[in-house]
N, C-alpha and C. Protein backbone atom coordinates (compact mmCIF):
# COMPACT_ATOMS: atom_id res chain seq x y z
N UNK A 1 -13.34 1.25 -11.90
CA UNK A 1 -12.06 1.80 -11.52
C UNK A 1 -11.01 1.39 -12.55
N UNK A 2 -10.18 2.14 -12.80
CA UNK A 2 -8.90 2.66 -14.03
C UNK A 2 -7.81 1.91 -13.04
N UNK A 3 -7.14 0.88 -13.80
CA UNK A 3 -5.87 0.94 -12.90
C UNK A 3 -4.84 2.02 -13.03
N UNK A 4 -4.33 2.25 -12.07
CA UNK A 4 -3.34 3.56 -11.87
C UNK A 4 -2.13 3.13 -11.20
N UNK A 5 -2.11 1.71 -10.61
CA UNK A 5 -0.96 1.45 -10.26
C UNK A 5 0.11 0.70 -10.87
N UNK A 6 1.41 0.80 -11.22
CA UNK A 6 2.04 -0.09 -11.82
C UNK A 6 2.75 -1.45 -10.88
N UNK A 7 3.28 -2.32 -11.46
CA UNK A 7 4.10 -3.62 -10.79
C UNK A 7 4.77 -3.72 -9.84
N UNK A 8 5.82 -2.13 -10.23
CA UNK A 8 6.09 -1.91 -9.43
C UNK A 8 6.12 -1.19 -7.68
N UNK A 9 5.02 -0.50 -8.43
CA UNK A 9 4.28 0.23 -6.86
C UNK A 9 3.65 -0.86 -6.20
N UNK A 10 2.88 -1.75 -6.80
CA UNK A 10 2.34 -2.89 -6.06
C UNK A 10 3.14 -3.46 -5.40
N UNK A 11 4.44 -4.07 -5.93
CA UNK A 11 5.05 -5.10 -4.77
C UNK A 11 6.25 -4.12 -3.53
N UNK A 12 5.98 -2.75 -4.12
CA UNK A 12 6.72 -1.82 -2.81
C UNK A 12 5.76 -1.37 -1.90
N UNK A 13 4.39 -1.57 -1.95
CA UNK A 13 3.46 -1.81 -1.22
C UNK A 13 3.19 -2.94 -0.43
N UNK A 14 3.53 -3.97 -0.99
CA UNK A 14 3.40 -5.21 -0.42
C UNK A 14 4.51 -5.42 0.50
N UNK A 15 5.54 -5.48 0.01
CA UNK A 15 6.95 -5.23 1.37
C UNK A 15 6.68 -4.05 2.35
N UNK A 16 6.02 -3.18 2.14
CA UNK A 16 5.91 -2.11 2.95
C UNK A 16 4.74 -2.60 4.04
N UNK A 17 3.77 -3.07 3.97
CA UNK A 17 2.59 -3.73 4.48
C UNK A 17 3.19 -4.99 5.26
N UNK A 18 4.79 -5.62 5.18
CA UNK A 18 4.50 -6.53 6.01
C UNK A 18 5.70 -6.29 6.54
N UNK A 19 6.22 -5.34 6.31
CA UNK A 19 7.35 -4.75 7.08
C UNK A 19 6.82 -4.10 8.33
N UNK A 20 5.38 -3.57 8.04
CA UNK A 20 4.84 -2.90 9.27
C UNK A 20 4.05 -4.37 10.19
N UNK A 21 3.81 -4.72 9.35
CA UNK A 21 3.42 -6.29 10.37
C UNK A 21 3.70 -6.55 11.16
N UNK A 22 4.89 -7.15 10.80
CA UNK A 22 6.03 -7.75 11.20
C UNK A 22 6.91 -6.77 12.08
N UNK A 23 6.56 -5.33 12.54
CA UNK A 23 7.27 -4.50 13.37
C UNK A 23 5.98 -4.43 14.46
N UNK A 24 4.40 -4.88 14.17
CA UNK A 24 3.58 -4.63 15.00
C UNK A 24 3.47 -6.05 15.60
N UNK A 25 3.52 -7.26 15.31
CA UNK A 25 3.16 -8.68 15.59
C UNK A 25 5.00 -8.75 16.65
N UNK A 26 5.99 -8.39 16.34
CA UNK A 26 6.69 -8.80 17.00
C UNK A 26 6.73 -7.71 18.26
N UNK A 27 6.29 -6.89 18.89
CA UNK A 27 6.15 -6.03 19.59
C UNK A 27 7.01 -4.78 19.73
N UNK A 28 7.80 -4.46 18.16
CA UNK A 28 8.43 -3.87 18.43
C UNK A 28 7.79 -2.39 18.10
N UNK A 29 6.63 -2.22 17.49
CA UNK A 29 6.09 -1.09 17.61
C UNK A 29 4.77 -1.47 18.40
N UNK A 30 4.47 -0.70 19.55
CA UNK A 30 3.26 -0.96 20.02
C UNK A 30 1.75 0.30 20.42
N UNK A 31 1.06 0.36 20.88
CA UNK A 31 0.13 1.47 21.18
C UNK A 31 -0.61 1.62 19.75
N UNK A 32 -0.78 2.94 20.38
CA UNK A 32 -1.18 3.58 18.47
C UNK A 32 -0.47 3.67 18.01
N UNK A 33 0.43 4.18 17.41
CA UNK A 33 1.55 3.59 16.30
C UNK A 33 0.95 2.43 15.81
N UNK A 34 1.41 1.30 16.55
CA UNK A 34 1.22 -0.09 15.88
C UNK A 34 -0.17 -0.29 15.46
N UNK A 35 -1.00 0.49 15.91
CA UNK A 35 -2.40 -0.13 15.38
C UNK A 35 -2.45 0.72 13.92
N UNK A 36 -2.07 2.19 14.12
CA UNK A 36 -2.08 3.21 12.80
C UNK A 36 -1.38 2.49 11.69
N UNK A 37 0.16 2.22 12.20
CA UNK A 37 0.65 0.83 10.74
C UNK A 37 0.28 0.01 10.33
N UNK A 38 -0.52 -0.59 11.28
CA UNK A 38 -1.04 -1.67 11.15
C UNK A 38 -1.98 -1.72 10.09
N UNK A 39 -3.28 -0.78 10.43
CA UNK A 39 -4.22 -0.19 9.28
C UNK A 39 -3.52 0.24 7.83
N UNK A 40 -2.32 1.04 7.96
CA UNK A 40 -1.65 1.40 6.91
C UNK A 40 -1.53 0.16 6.00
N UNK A 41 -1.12 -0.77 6.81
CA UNK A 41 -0.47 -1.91 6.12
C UNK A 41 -1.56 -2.33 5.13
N UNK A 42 -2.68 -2.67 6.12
CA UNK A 42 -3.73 -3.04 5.57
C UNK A 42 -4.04 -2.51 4.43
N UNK A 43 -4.24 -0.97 4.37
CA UNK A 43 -5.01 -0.28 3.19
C UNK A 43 -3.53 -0.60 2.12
N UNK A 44 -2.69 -0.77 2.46
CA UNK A 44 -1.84 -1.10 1.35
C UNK A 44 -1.73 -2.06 0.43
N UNK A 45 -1.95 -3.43 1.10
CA UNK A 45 -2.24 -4.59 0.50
C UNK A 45 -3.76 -4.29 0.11
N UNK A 46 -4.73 -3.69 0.30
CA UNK A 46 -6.16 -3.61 -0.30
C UNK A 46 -5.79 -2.90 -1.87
N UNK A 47 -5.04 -1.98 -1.46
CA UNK A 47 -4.65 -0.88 -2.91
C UNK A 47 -3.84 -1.77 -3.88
N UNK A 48 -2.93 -2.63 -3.33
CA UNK A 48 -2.32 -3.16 -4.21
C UNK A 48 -2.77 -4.85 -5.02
N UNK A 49 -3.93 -5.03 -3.96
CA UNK A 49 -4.42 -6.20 -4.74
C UNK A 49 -5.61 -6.02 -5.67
N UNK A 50 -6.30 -4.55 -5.62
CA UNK A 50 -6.93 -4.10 -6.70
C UNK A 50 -6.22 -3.09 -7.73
N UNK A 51 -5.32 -3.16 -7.75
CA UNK A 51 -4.01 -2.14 -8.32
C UNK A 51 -4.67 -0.47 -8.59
N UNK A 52 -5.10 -0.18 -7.90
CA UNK A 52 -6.13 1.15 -7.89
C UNK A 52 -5.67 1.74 -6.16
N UNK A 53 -5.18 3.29 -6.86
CA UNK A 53 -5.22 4.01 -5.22
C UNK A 53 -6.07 5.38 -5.34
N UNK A 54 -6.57 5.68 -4.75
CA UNK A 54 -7.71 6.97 -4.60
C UNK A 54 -6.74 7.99 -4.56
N UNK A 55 -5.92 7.91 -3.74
CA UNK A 55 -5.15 9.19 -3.66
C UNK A 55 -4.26 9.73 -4.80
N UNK A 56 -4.01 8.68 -5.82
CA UNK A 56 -3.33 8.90 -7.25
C UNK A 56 -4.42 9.43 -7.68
N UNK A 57 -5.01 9.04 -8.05
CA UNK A 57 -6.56 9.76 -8.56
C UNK A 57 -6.55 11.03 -8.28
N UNK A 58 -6.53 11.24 -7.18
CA UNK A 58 -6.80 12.96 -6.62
C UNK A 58 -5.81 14.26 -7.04
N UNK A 59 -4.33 13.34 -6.52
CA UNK A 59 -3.53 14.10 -7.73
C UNK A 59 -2.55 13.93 -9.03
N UNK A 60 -3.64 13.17 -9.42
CA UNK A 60 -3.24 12.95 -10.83
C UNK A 60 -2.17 12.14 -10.89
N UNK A 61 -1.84 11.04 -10.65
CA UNK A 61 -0.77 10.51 -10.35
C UNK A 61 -0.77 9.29 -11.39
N UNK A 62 -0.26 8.26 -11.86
CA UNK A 62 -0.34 7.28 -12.64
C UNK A 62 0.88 6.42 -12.85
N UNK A 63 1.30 5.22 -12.14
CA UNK A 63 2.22 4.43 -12.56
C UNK A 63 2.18 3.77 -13.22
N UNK A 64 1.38 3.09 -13.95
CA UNK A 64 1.12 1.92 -14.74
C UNK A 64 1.10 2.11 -15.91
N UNK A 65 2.13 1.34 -16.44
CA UNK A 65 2.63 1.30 -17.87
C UNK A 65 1.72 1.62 -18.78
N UNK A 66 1.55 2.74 -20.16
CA UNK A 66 0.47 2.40 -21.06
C UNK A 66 0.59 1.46 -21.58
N UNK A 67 -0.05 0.42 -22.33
CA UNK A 67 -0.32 0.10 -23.38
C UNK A 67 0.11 0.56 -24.56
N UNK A 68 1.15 0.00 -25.81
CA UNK A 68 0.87 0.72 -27.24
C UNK A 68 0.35 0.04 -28.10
């Protein structure tokens, strides 16, 4: 796998992942909702700690700085 994500998508993933946490652990979102964010959250921090997302892939998407 190609990284495709940049620095910055990673750590707006990472606030985003525990923003939903932290709205499911304190009970303020609950049911499905909270379990669906919850997972969200999850696959977010997975995407961002291998800096690779499938769905950039699919449409062509690419944040991460080239190299010169």
């Amino acid at each position: 796998m190609k990284k495709n994500m940049g620095n910055t998508d990673r750590i707006l993933r990472i606030i985003v992942a525990a923003i939903f946490a932290a709205l499911y652990f304190t009970g303020t979102v609950e049911g499905t909702v909270g379990i669906v964010l919850l997972v969200l959250g999850g696959v977010f921090l997975a995407t961002s700690a291998i800096s690779f997302c499938p769905l950039y892939t699919l449409v062509g998407l690419n944040t991460c700085p080239t190299k010169k």
